[in-house]
C-alpha atoms as a PDB file:
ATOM      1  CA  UNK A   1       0.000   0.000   0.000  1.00  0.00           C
ATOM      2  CA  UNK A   2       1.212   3.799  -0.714  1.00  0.00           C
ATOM      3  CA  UNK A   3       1.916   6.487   1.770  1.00  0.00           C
ATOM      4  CA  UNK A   4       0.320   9.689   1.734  1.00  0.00           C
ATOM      5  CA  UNK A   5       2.298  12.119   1.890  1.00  0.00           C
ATOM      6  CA  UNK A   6       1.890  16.138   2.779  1.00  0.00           C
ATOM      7  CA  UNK A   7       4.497  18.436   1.471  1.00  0.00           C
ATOM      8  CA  UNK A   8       4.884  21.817   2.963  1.00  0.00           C
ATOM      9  CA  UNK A   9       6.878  24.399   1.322  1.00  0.00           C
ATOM     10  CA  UNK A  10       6.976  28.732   1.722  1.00  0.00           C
ATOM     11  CA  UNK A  11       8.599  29.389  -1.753  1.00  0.00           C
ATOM     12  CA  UNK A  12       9.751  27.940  -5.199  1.00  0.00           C
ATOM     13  CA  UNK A  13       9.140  24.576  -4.501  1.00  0.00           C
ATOM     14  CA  UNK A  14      11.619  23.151  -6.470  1.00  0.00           C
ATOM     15  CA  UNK A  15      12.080  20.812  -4.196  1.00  0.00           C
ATOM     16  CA  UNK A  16       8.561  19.497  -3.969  1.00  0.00           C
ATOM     17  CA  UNK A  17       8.993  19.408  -7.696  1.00  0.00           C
ATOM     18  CA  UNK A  18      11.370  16.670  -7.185  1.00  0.00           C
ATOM     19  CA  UNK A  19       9.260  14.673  -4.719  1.00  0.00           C
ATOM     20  CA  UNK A  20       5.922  15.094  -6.408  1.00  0.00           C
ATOM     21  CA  UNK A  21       7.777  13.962  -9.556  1.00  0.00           C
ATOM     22  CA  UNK A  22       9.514  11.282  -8.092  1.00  0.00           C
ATOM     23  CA  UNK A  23       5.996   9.716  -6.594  1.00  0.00           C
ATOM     24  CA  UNK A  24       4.459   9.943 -10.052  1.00  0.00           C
ATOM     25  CA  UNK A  25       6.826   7.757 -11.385  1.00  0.00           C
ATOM     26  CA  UNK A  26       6.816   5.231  -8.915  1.00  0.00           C
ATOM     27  CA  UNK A  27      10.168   5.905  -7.280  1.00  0.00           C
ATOM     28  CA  UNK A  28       8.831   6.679  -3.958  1.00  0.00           C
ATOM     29  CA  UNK A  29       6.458   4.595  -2.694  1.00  0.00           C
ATOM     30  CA  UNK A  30       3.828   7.484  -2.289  1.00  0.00           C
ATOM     31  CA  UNK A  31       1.275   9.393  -2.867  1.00  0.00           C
ATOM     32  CA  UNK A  32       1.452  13.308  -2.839  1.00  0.00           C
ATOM     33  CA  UNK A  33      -2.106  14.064  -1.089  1.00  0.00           C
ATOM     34  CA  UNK A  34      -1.651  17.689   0.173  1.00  0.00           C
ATOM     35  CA  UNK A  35       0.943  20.921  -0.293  1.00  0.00           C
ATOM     36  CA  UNK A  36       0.770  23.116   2.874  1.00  0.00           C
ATOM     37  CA  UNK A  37       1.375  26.522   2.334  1.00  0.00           C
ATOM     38  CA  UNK A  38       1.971  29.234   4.258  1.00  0.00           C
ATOM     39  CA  UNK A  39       2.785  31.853   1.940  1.00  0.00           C
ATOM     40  CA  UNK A  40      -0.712  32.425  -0.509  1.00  0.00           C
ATOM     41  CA  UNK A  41       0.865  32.480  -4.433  1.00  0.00           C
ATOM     42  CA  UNK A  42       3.788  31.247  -3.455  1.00  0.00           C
ATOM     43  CA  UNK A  43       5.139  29.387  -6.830  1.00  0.00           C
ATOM     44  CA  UNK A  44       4.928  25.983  -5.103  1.00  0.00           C
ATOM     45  CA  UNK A  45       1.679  26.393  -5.068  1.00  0.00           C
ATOM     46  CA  UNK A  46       1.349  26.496  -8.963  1.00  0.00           C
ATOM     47  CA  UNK A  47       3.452  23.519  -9.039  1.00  0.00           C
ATOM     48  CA  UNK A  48       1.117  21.551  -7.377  1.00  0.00           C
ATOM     49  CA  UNK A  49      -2.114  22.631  -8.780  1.00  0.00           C
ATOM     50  CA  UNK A  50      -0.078  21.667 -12.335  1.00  0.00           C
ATOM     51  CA  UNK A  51      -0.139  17.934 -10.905  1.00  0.00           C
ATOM     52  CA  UNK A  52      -3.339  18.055  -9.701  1.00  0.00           C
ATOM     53  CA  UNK A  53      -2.442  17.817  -6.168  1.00  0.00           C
ATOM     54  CA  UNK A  54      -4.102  19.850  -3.408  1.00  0.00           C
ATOM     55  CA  UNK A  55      -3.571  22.830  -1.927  1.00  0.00           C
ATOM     56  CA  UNK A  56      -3.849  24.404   1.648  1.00  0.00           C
ATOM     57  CA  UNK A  57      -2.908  28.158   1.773  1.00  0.00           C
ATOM     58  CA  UNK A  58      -2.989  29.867   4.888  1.00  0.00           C
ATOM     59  CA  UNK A  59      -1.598  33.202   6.203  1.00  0.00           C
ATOM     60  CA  UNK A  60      -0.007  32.368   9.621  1.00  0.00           C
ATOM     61  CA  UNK A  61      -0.726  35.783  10.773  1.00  0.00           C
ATOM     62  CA  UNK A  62      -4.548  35.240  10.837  1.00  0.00           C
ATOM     63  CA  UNK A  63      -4.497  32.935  13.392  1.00  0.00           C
ATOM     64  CA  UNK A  64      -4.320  33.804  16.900  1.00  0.00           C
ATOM     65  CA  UNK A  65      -1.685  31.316  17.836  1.00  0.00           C
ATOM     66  CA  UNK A  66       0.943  28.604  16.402  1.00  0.00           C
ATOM     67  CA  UNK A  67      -1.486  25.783  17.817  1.00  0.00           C
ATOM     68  CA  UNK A  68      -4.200  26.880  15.833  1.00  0.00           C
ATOM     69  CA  UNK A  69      -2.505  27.479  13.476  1.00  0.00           C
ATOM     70  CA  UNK A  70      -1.212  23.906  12.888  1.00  0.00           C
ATOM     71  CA  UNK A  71      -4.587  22.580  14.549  1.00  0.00           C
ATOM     72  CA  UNK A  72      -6.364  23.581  11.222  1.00  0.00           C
ATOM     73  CA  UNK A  73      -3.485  21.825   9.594  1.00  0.00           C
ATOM     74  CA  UNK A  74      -3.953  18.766  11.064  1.00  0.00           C
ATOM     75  CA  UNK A  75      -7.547  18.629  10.532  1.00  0.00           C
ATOM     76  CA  UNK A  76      -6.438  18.538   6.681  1.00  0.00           C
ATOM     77  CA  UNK A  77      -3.564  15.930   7.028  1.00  0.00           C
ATOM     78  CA  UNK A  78      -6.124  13.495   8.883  1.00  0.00           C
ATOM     79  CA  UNK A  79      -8.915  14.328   6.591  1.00  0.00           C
ATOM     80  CA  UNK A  80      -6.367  13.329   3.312  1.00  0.00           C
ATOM     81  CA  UNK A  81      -5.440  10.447   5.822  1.00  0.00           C
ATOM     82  CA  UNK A  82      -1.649  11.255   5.460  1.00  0.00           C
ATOM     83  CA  UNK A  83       1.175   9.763   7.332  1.00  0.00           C
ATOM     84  CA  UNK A  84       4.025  11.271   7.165  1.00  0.00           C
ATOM     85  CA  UNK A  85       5.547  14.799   6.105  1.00  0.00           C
ATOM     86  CA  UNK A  86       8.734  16.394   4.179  1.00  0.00           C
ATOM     87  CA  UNK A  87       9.172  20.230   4.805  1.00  0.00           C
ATOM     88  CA  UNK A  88      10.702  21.091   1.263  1.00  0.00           C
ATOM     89  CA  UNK A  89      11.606  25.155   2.190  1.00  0.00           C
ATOM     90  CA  UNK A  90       9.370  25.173   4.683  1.00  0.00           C
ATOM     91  CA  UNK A  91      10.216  28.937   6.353  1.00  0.00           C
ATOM     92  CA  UNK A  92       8.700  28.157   9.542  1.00  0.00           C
ATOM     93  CA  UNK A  93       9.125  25.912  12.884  1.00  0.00           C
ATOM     94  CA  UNK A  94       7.065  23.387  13.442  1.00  0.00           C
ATOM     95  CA  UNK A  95       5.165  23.108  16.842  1.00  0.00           C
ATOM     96  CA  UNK A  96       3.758  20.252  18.852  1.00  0.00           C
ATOM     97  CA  UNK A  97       0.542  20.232  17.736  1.00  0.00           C
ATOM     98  CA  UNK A  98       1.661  18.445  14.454  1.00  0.00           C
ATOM     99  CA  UNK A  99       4.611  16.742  16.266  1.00  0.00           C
ATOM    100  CA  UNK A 100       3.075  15.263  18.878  1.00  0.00           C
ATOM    101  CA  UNK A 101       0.759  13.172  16.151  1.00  0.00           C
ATOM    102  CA  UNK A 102       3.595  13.056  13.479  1.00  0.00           C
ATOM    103  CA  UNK A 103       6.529  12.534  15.779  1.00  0.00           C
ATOM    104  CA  UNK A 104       9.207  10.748  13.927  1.00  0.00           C
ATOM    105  CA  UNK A 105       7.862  11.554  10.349  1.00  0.00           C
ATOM    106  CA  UNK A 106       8.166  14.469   9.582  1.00  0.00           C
ATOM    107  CA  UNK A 107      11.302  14.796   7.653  1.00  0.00           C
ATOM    108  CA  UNK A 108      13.201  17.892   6.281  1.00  0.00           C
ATOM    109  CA  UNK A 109      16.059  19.205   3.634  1.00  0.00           C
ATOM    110  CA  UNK A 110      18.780  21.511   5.135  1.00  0.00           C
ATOM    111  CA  UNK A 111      21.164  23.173   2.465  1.00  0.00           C
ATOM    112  CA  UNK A 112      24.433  22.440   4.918  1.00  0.00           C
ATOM    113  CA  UNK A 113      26.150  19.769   7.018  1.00  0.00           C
ATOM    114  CA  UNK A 114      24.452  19.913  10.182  1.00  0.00           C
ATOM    115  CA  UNK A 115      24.668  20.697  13.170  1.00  0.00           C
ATOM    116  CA  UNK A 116      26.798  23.336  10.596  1.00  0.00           C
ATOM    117  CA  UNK A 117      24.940  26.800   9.863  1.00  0.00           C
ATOM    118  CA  UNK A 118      21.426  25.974  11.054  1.00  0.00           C
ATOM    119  CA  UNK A 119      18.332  28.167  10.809  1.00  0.00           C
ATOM    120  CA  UNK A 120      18.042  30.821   7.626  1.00  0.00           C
ATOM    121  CA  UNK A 121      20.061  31.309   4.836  1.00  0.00           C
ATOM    122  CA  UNK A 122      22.962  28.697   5.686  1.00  0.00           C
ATOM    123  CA  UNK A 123      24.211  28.652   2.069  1.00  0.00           C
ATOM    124  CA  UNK A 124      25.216  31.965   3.320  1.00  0.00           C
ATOM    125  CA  UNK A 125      26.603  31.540   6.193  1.00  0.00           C
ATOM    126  CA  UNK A 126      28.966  29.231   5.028  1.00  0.00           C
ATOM    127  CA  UNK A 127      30.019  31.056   2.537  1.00  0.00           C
ATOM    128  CA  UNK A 128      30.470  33.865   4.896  1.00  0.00           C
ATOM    129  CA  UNK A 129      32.598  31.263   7.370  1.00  0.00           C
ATOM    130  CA  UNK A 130      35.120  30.312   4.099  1.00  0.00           C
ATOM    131  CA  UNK A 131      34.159  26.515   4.292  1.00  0.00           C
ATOM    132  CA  UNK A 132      35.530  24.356   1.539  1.00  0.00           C
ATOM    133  CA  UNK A 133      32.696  21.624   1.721  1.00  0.00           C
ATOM    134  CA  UNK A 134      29.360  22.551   1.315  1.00  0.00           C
ATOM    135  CA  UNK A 135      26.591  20.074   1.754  1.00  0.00           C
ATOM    136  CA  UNK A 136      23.138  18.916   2.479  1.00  0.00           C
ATOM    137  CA  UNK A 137      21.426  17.364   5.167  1.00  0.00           C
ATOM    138  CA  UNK A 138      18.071  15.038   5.814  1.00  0.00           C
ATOM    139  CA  UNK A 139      16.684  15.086   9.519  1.00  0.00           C
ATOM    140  CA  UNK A 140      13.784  14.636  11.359  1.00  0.00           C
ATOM    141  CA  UNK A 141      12.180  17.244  12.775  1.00  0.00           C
ATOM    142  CA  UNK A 142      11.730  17.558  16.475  1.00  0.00           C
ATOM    143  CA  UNK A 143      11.160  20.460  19.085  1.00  0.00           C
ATOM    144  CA  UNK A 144      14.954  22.246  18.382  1.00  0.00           C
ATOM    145  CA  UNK A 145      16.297  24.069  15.140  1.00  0.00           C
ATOM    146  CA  UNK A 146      17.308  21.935  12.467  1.00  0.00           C
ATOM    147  CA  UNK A 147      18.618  19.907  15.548  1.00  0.00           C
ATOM    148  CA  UNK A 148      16.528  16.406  14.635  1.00  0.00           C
ATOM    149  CA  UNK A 149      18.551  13.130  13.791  1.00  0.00           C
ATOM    150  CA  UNK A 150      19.866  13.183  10.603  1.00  0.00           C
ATOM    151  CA  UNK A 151      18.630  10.576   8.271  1.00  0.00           C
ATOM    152  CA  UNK A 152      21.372  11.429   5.402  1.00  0.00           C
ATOM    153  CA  UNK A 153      24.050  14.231   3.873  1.00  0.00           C
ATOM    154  CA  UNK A 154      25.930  14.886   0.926  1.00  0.00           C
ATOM    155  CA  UNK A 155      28.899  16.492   0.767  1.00  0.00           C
ATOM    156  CA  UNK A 156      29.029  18.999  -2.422  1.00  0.00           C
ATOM    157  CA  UNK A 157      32.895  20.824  -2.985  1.00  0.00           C
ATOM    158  CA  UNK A 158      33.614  24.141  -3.655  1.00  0.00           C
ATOM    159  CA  UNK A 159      36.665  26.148  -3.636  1.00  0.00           C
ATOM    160  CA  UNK A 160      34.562  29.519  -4.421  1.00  0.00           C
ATOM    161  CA  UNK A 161      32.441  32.131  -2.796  1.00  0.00           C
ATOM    162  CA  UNK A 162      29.964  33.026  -5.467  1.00  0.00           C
ATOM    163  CA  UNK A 163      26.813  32.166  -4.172  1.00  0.00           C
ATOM    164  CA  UNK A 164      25.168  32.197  -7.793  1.00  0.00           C
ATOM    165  CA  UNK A 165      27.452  29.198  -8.837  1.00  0.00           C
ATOM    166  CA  UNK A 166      27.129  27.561  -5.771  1.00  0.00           C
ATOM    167  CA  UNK A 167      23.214  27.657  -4.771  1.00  0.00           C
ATOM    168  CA  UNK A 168      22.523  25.115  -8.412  1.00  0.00           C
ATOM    169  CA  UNK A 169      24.819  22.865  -7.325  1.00  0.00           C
ATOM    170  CA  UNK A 170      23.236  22.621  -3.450  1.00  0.00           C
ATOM    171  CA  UNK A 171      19.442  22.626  -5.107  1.00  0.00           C
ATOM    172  CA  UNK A 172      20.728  19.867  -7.861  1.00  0.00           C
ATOM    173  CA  UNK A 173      22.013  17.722  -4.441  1.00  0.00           C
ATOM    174  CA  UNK A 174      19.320  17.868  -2.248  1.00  0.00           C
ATOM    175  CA  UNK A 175      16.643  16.877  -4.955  1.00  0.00           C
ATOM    176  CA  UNK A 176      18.753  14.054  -5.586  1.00  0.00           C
ATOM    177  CA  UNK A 177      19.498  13.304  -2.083  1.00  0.00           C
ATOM    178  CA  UNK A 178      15.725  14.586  -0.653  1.00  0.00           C
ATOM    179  CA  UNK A 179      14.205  11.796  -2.858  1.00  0.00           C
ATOM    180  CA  UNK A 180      17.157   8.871  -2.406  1.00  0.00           C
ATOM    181  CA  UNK A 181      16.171   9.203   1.507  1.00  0.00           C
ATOM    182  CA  UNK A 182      12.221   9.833   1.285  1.00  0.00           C
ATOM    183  CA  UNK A 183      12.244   6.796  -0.599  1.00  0.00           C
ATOM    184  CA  UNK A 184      14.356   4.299   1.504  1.00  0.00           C
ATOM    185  CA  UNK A 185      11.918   5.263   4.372  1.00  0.00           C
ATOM    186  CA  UNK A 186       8.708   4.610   2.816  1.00  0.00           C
ATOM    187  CA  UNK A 187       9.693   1.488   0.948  1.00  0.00           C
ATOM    188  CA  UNK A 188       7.537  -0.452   2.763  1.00  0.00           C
END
């Protein structure tokens, strides 16, 4: 039987792209049932609606708190009967409400080698540091900041400091790596 499987992404959504795409064709043993978004016309958005796939938007801002918040998100996830999760750019922490009945999968993409440059922009704060190996990072999510237990990395080179050269090259290794890992946990 196929997982269902939420996606939530704030942005591009280039790596849902490679997810979505990678459960069409059979390579992970799911189902995309449900993008989360929590930035309305975000381009992820469009992505999804392109595969048919459906979309929550919500502005965080109109609810009164972060349990609410996710409360009305879990309401969806149960109603689409989805078990398990992948943040793909997801901007924003994720609270107990949707821990507490996803602990342990819910899954998410860091562009570095953690516990390296956690939190916002760490393409850019390795760059800023002078590192010479970039990388990416699986993990599940818990309570902490991009603190979870990390499921898989990839190193990616780079003896440079543009950060237009360099940002490809970290996208082009965690779609590779996002889907290698999302689908060695849900092959059964």
């Amino acid at each position: 039987m196929k997982h269902r499987l939420a996606i939530f992404a704030s942005g591009n959504g280039s790596n849902f792209e490679a997810l979505a795409a990678a459960c069409a064709k059979n390579r992970i043993n799911a189902d995309v049932a449900l993008c989360v978004c929590d930035k309305p016309g975000a381009y992820v958005t469009e992505r999804a609606k392109k595969r048919n796939i459906r979309v929550l938007e919500l502005r965080p801002k109109s609810f009164s708190n972060k349990a609410e918040y996710e409360q009305v998100i879990l309401n969806e996830l149960q109603k689409e009967n989805v078990d398990f999760i992948c943040l793909a750019g997801y901007m924003r922490i994720i609270g107990a409400t949707l821990l507490q009945h996803y602990e342990g999968r819910i899954v998410n993409i860091h562009p570095s080698l953690l516990p390296a440059f956690p939190g916002v922009d760490a393409i850019g704060q390795a760059l800023e540091y002078g590192v010479k190996v970039f990388g990416v990072t699986v993990h599940l999510v818990d309570q902490s900041l991009d603190g979870g237990k990390i499921l898989s990395q990839a190193p990616i080179p780079y003896n440079g400091n543009d950060r237009d050269e360099l940002e490809p090259m970290v996208h082009t290794r965690e779609h590779a790596l996002y889907v290698e890992t999302v689908a060695e946990i849900l092959k059964n």
